[in-house]
Protein backbone atom coordinates (compact mmCIF):
# COMPACT_ATOMS: atom_id res chain seq x y z
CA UNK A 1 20.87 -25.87 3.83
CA UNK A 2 22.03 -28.74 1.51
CA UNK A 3 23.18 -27.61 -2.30
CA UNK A 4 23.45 -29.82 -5.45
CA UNK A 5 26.88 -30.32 -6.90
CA UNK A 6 28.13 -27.95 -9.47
CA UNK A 7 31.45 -28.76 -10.97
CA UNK A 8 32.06 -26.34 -13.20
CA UNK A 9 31.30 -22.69 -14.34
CA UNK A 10 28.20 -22.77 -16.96
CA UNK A 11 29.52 -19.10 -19.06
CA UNK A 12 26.08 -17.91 -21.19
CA UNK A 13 24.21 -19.41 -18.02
CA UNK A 14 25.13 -16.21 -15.98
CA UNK A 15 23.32 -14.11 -18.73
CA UNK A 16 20.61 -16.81 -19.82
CA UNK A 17 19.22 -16.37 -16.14
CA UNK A 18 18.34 -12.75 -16.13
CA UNK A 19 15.98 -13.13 -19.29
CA UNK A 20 14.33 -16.14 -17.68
CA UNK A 21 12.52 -13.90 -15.10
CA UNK A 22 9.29 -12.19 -16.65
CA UNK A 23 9.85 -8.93 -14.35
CA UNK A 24 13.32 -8.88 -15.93
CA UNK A 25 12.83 -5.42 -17.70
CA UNK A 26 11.67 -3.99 -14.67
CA UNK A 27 14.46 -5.54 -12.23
CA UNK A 28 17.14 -3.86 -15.27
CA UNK A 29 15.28 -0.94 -15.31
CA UNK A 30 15.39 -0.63 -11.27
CA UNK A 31 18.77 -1.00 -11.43
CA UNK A 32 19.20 1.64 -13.92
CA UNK A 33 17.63 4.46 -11.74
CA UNK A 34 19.42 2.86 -8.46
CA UNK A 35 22.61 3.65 -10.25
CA UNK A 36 21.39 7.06 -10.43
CA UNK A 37 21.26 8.08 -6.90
CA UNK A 38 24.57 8.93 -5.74
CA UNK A 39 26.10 6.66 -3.00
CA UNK A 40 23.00 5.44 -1.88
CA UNK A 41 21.21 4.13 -5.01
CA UNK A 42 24.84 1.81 -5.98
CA UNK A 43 24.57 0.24 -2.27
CA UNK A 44 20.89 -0.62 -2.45
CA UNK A 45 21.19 -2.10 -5.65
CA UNK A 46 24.73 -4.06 -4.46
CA UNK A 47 22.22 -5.44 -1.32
CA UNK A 48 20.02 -6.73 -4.05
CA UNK A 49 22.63 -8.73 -5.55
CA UNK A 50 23.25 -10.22 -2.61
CA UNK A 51 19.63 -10.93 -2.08
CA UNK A 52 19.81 -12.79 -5.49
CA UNK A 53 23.00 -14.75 -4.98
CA UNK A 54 21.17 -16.06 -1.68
CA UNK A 55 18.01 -16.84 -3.31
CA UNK A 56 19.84 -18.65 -6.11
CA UNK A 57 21.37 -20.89 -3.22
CA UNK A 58 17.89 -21.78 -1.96
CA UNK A 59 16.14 -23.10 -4.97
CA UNK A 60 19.29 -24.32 -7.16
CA UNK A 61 19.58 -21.29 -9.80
CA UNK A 62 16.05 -21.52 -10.84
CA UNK A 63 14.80 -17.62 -10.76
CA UNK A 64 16.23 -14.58 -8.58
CA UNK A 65 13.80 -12.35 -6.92
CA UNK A 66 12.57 -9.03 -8.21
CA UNK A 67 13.83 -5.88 -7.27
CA UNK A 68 11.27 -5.03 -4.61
CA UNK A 69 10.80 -1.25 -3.43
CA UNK A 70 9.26 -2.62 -0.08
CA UNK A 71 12.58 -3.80 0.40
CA UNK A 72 14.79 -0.42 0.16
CA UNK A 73 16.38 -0.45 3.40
CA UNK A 74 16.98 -3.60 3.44
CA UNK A 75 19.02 -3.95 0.42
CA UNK A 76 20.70 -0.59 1.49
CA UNK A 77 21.88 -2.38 4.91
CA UNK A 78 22.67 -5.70 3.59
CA UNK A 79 25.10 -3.48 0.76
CA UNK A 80 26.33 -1.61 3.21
CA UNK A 81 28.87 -4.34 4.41
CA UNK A 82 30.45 -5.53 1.04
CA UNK A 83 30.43 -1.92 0.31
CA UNK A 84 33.23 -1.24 3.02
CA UNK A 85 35.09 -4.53 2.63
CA UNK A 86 35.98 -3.43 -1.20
CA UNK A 87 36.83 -0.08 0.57
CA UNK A 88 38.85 -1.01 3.10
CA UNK A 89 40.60 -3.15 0.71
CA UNK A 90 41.23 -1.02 -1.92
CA UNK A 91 42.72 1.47 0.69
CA UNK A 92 45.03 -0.76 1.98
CA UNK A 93 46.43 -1.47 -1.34
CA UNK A 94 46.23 2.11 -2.89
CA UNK A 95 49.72 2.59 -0.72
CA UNK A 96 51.49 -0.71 -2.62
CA UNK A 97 50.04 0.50 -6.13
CA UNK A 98 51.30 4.18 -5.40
CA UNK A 99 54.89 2.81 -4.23
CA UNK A 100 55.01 0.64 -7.03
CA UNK A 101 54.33 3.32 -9.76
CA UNK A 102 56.66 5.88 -8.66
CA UNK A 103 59.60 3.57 -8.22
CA UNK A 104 59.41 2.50 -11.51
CA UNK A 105 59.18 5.85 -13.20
CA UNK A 106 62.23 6.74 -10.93
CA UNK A 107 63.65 3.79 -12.53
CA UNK A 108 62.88 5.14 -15.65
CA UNK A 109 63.88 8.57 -15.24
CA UNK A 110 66.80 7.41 -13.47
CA UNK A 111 68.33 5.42 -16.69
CA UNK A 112 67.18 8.29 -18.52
CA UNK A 113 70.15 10.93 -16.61
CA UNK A 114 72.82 8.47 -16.68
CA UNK A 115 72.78 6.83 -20.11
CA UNK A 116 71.35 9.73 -21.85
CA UNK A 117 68.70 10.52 -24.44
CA UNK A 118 68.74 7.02 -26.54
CA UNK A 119 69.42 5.03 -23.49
CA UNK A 120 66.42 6.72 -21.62
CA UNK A 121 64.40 5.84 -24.48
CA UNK A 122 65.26 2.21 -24.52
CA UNK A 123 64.72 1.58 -21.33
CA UNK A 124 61.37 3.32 -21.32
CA UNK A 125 60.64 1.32 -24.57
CA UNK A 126 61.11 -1.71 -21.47
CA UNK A 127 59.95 -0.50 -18.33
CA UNK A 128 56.81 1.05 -19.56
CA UNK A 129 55.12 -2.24 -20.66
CA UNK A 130 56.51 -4.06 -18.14
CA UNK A 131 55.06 -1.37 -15.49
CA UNK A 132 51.54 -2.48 -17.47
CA UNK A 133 51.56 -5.96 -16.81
CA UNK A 134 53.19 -6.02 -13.68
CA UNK A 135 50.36 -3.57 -12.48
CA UNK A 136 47.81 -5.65 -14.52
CA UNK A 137 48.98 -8.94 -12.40
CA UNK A 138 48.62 -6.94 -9.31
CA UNK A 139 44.76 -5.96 -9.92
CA UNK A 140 44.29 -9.88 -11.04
CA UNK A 141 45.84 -11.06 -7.52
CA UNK A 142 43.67 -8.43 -5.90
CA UNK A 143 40.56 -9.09 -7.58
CA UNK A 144 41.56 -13.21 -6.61
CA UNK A 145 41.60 -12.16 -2.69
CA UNK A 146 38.83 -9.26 -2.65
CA UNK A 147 36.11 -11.49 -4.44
CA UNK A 148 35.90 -14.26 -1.99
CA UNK A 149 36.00 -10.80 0.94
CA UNK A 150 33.16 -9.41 -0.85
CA UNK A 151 30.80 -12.47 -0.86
CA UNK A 152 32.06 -13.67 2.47
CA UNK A 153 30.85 -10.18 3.48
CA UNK A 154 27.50 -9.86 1.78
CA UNK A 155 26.04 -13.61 2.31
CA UNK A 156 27.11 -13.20 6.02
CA UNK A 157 25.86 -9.38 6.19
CA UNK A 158 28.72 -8.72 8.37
CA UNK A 159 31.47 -7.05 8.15
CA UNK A 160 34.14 -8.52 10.39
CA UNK A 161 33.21 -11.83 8.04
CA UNK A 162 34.82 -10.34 5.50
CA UNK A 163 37.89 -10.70 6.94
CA UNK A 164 37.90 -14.29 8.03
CA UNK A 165 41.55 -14.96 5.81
CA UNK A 166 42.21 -18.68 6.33
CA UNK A 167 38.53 -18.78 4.70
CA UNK A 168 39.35 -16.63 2.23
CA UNK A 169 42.95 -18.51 1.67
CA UNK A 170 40.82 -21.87 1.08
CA UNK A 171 38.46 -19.94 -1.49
CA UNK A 172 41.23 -18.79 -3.44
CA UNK A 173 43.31 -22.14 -3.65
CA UNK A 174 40.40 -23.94 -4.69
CA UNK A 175 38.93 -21.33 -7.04
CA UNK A 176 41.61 -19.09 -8.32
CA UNK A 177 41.61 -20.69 -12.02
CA UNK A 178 37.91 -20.28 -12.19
CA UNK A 179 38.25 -16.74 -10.67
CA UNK A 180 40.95 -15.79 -13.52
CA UNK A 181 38.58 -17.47 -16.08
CA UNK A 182 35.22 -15.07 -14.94
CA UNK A 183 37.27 -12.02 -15.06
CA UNK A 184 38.46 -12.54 -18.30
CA UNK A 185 34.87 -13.60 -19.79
CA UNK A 186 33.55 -10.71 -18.15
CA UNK A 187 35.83 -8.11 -19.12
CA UNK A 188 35.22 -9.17 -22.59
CA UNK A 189 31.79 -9.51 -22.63
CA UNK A 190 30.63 -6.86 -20.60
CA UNK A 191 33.23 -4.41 -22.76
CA UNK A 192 31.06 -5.54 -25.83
CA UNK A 193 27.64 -5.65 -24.14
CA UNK A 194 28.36 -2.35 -22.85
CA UNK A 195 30.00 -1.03 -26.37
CA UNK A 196 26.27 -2.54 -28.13
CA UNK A 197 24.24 -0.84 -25.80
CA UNK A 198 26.02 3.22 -26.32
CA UNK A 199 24.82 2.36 -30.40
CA UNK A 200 21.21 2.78 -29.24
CA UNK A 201 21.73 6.96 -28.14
CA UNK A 202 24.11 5.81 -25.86
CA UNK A 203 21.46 5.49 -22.74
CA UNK A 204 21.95 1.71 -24.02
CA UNK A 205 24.88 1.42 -22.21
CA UNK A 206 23.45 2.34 -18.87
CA UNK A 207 20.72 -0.58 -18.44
CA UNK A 208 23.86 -2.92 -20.39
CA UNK A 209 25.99 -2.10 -17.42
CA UNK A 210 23.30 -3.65 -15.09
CA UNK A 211 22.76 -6.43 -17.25
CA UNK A 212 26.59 -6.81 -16.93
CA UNK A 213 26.33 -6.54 -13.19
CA UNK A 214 23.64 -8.92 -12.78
CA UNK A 215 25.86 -11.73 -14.92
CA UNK A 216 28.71 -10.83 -12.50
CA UNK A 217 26.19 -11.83 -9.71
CA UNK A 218 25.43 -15.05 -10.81
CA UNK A 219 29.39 -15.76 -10.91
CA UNK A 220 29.45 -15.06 -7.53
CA UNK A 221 26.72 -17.48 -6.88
CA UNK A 222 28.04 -20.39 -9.71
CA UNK A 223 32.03 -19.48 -7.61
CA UNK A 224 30.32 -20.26 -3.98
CA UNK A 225 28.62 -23.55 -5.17
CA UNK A 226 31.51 -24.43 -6.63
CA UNK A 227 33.56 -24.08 -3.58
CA UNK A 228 31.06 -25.94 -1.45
CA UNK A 229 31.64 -28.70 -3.94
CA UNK A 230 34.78 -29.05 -3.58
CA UNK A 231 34.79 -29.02 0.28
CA UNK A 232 34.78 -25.35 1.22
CA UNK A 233 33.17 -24.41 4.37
CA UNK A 234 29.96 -22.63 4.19
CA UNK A 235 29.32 -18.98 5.06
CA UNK A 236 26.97 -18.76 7.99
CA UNK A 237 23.57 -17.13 6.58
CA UNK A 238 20.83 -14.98 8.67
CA UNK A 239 17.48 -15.39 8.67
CA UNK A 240 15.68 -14.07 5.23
CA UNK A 241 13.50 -10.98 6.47
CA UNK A 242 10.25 -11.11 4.80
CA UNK A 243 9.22 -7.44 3.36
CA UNK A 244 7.88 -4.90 5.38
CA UNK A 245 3.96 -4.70 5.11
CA UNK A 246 2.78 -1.90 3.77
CA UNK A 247 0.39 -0.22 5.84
CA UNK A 248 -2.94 0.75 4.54
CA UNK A 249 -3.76 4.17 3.96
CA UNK A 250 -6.21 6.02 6.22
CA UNK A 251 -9.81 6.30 5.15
């Protein structure tokens, strides 16, 4: 499979896209409802993202696929695997993040006993925003590394893929200012996007969220071609399944 260059990150593109399908209400309002269903409904939907961040490979960004209910099980397998990457990830560095937190308020609490009152409070005045950032650049460096797992993951469907780190050490050398770049723009506009929709009776918010998760697909997809641009090795693909026939109904 043979992609056209992309050298840079194209912002209002990755919301621009969803509106240019004519099904577009009805893929939003699919993922709505997905949402809906506990466990299940988050990992079909997450297989469906995957499905579009494929099909955008194969015809150069023009139009993602609709969410189709023929394919259910199929989405739920294929989100299955990025599912437990983030998982296992995030468990592995729940420990550090724990660690981290309660030696610093030891710190705190420490300075606190042997300076006293007004020396406690100074060095909380300190500590306490400097716990915040430090924390903050800790979820930035794991978003850098878990990003490149999670689409190794769900373009490969496989999990052990995920974990394939002198890939994942290329992806973030050659992408990590464009990575730090989509997480800002996203934070920002998906905190306003989201804050728009809760004006209209707050169900807004809901089908803003999948708007905002659909953009954050399309950064996946715009990250990956700009990898393979650069030189990055491509993730080995399966063979697209065609949906399941449905079969006719007995007369």
């Amino acid at each position: 499979m043979k992609f056209s260059g992309q050298s840079k990150l194209e912002y209002m593109r990755a919301y621009n896209y969803i509106f240019e399908n004519p099904n577009w209400m009805m893929n939003v309002l699919w993922g709505f409802l997905s949402m809906l269903v506990p466990i299940v409904g988050p990992l079909v939907f997450m297989g469906y993202e995957f499905e579009i961040v494929e099909s955008l490979l194969m015809n150069q960004g023009t139009r993602y696929p609709d969410f189709d209910l023929n394919r259910l099980s199929y989405y739920l397998e294929r989100g299955i695997w990025p599912f437990l990457v983030n998982l296992v990830a995030n468990f592995v560095m729940a420990p550090v993040f724990f660690v981290f937190y309660i030696g610093m308020m030891l710190l705190v609490a420490g300075g606190g006993a042997a300076g006293g009152e007004e020396a406690g409070a100074i060095i909380a005045l300190i500590m306490i925003p400097l716990m915040f950032i430090v924390i903050m650049g800790l979820v930035i460096v794991l978003t850098m590394f878990l990003l490149p797992m999670i689409i190794r993951a769900g373009l490969s469907q496989d999990f052990a893929q995920g974990f394939n780190f002198g890939w994942i050490m290329s992806f973030v050398k050659k992408m990590w200012a464009e990575m730090l770049l989509v997480t800002l723009f996203m934070s920002v506009s998906g905190l306003m996007l989201v804050f728009v929709g809760a004006l209209i009776f707050c169900v807004g918010m809901y089908f803003a969220a999948v708007i905002v998760m659909l953009a954050s697909t399309n950064f996946q997809y715009q990250l990956y071609r700009i990898f393979l641009t650069r030189g990055g090795e491509p993730i080995p693909l399966k063979p697209r399944l065609p949906p399941p026939q449905m079969m006719p109904a007995n007369m």
